[in-house]
Protein backbone atom coordinates (compact mmCIF):
# COMPACT_ATOMS: atom_id res chain seq x y z
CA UNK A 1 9.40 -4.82 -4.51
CA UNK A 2 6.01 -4.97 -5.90
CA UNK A 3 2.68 -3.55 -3.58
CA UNK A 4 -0.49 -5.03 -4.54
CA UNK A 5 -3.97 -4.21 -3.08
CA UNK A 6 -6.99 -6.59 -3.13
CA UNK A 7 -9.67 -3.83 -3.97
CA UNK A 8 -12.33 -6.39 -2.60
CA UNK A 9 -10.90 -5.88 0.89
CA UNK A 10 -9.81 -2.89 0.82
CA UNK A 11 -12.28 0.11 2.58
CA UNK A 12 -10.39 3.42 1.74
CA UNK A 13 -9.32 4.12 5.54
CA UNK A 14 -6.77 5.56 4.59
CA UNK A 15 -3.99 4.51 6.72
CA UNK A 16 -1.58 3.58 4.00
CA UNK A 17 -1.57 7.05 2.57
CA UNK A 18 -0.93 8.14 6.27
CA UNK A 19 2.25 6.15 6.34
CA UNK A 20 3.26 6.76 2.48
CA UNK A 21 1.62 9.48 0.86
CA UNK A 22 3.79 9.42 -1.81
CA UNK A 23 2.95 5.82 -2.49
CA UNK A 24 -1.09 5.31 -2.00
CA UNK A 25 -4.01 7.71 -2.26
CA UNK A 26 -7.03 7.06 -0.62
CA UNK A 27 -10.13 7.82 -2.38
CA UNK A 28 -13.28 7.46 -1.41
CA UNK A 29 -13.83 3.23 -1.05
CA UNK A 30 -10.78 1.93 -1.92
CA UNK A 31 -6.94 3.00 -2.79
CA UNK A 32 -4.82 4.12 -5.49
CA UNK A 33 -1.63 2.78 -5.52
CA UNK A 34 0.79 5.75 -6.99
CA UNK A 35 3.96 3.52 -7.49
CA UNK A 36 3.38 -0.27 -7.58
CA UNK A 37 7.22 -0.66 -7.82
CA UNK A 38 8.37 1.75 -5.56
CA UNK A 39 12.55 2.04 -5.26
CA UNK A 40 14.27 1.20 -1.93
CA UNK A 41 14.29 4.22 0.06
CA UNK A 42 10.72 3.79 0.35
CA UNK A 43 10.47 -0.18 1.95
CA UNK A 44 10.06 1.05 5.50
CA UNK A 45 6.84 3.44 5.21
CA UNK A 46 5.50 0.71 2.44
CA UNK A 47 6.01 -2.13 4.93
CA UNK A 48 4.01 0.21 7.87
CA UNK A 49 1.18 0.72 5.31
CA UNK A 50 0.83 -2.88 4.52
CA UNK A 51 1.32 -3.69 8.57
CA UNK A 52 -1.32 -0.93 9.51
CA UNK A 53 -3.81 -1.74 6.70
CA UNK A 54 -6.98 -2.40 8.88
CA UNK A 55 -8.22 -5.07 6.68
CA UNK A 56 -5.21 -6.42 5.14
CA UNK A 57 -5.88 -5.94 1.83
CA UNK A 58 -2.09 -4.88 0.67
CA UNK A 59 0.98 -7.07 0.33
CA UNK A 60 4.19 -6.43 -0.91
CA UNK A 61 5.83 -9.23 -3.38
CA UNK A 62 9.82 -9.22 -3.52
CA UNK A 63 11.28 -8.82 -7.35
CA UNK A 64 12.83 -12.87 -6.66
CA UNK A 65 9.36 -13.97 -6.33
């Protein structure tokens, strides 16, 4: 699994690092993504934090893909 952000959406809320802080940091206007290919025991809080974003700008894109 790959995350990737679209940093002309994206607003720095914040709620991805609320649902993996170990994955994204928000910073002031936009997010840094910590692990773009994080390992399995992380898929759950990455697929809240890309569910919760409030302007969509994350997705997640499988390995097969």
């Amino acid at each position: 699994m790959r995350i990737e952000v679209d940093l002309d959406l994206c607003q720095g809320h914040g709620m991805c690092e609320m649902e993996a802080p170990e994955i994204f940091e928000a910073q002031r206007d936009s997010v840094k993504i910590l692990d773009p290919n994080p390992d399995e025991s992380h898929r759950a809080a990455v697929k809240a934090a890309v569910q919760y974003c409030p302007t969509q700008a994350l997705r997640t894109v499988e390995d097969d893909e």
